[in-house]
N, C-alpha and C. Protein backbone atom coordinates (compact mmCIF):
# COMPACT_ATOMS: atom_id res chain seq x y z
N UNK A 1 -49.89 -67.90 -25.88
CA UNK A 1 -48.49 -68.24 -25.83
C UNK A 1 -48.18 -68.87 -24.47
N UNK A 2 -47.14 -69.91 -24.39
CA UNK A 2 -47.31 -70.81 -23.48
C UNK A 2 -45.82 -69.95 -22.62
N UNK A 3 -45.39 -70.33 -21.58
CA UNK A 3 -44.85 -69.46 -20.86
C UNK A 3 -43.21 -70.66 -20.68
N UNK A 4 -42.52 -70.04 -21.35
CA UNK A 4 -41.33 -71.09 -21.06
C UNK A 4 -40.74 -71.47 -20.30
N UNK A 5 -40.36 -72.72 -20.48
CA UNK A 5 -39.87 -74.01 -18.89
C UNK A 5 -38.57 -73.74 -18.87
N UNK A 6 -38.06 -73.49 -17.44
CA UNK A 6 -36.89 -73.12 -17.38
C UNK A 6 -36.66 -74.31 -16.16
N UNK A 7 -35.48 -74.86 -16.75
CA UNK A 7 -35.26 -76.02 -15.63
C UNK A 7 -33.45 -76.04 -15.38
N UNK A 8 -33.53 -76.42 -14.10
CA UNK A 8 -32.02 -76.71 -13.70
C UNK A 8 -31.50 -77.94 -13.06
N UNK A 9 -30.74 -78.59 -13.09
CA UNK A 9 -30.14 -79.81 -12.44
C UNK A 9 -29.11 -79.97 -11.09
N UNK A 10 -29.69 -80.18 -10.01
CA UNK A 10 -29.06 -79.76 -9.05
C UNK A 10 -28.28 -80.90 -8.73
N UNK A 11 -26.61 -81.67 -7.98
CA UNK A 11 -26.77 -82.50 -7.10
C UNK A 11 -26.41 -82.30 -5.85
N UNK A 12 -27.26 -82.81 -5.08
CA UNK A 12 -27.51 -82.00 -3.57
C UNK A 12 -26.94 -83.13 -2.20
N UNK A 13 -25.81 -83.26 -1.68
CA UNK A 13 -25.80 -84.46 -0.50
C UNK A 13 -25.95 -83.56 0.50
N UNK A 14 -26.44 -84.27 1.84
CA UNK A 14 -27.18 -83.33 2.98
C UNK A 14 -26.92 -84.58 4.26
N UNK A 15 -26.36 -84.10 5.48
CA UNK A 15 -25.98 -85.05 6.52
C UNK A 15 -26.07 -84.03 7.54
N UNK A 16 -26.60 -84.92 8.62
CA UNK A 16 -26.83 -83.65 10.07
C UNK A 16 -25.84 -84.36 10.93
N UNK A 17 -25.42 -83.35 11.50
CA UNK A 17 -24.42 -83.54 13.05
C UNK A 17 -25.14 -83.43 13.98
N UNK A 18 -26.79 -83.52 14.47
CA UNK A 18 -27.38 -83.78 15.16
C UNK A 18 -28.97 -83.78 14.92
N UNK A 19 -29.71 -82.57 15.79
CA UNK A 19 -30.57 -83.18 15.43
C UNK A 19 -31.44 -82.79 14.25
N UNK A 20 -31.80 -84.00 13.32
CA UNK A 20 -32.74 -83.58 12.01
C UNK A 20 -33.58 -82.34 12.04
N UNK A 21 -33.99 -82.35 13.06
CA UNK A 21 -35.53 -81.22 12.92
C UNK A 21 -34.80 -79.70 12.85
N UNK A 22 -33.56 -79.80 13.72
CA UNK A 22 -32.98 -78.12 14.12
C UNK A 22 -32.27 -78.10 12.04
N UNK A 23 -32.83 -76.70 11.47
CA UNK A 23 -32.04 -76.84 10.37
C UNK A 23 -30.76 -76.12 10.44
N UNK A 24 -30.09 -75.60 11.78
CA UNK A 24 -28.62 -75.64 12.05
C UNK A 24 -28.04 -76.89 12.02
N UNK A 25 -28.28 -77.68 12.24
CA UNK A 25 -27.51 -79.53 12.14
C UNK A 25 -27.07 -79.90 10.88
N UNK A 26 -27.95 -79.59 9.77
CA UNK A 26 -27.97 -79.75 8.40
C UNK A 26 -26.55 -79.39 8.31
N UNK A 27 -25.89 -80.19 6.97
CA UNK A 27 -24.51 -79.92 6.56
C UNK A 27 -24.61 -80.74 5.20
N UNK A 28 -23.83 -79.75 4.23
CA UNK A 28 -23.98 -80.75 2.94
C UNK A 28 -22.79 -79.81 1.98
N UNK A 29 -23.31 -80.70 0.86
CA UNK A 29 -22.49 -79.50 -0.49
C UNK A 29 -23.56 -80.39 -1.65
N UNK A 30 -23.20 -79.04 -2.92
CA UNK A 30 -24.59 -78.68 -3.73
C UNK A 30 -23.72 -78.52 -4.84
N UNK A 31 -23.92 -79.07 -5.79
CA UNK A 31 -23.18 -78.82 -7.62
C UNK A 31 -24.45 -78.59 -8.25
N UNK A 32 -24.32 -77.32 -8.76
CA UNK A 32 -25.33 -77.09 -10.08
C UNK A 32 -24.07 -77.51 -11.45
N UNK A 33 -25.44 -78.59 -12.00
CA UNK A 33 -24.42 -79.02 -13.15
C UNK A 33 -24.45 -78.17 -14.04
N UNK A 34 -25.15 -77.32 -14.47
CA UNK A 34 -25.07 -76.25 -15.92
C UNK A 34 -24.05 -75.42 -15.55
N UNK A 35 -23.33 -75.38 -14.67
CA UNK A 35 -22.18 -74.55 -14.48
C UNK A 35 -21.13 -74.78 -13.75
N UNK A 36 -21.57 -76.27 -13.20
CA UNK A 36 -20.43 -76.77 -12.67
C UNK A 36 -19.59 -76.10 -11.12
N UNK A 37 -20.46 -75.36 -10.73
CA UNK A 37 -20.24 -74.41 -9.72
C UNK A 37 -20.47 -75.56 -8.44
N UNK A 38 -20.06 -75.46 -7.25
CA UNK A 38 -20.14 -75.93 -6.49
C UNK A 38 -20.23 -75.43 -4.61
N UNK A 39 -20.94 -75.81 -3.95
CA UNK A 39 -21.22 -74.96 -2.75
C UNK A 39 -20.90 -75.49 -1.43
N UNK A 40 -19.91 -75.60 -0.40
CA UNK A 40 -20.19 -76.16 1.04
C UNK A 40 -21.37 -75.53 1.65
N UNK A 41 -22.00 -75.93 2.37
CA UNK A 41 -23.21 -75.01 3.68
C UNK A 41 -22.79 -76.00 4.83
N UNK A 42 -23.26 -75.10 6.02
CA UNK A 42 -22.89 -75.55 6.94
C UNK A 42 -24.46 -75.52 7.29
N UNK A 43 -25.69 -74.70 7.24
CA UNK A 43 -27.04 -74.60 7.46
C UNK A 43 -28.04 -74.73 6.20
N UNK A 44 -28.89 -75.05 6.48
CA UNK A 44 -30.18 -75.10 5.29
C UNK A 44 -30.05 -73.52 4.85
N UNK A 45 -30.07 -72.56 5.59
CA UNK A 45 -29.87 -71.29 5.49
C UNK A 45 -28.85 -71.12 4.14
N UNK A 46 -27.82 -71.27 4.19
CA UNK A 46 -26.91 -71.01 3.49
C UNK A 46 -26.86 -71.48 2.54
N UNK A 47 -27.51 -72.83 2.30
CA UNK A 47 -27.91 -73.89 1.37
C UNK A 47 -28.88 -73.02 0.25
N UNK A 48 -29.91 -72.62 1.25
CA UNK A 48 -31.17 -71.60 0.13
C UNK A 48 -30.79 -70.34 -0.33
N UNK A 49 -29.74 -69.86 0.02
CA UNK A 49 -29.62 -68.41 -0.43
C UNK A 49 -28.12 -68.79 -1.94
N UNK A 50 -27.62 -70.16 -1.24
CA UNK A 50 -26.98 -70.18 -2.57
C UNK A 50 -27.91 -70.66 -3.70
N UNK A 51 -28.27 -71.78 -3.55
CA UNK A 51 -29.45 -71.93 -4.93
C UNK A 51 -30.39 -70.79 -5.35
N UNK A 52 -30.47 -69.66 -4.51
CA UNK A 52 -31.46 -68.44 -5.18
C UNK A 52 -30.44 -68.00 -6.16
N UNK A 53 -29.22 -67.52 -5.51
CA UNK A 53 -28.32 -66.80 -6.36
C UNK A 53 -27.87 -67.46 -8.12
N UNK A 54 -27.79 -68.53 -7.58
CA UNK A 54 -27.79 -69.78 -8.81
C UNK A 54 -28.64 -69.61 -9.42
N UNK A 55 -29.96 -70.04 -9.36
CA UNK A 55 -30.88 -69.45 -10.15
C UNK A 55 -31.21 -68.70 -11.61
N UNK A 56 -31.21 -67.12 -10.08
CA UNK A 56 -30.85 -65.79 -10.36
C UNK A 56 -29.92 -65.62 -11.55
N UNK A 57 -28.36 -66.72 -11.17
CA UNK A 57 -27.38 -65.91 -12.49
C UNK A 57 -28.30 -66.99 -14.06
N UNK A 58 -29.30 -68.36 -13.74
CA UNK A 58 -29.33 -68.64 -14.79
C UNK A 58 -30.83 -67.62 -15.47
N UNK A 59 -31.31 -66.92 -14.95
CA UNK A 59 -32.59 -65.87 -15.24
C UNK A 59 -32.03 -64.92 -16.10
N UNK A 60 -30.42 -64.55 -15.23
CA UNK A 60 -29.87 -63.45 -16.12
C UNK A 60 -29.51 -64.00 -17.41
N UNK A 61 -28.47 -64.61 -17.68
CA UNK A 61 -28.01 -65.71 -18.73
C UNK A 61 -29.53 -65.70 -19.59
N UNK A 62 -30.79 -66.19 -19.53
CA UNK A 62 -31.53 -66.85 -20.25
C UNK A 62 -31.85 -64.91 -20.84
N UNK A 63 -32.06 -64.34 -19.89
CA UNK A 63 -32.72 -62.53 -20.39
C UNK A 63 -31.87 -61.81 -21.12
N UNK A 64 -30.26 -62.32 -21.31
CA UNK A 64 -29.47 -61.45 -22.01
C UNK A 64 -29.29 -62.03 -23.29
């Protein structure tokens, strides 16, 4: 049995206020389209812990 594809559609814009390499500079906002939810970040940091959570609620959704 083959192990099912679980896919999501992100759109992601990303602009630094200085420098590229530091990922404090990073600044963007993030729409997951399957839910239409939408995210400011001010760090890459904040950026990755919202797409886990995102994820996460579509893992739950697919297990219930």
């Amino acid at each position: 049995m083959q192990p099912s594809i679980r896919k999501a559609t992100f759109i992601v814009r990303l602009w630094t206020d200085g420098d590229p390499v530091d990922d404090n500079a990073w600044r963007g906002m993030a729409e997951f389209i399957g839910s239409g939810q939408s995210h400011q970040f001010n760090t890459l940091d904040d950026f990755y812990n919202w797409l886990r959570q995102e994820l996460a609620k579509t893992q739950e959704q697919r297990d219930s």
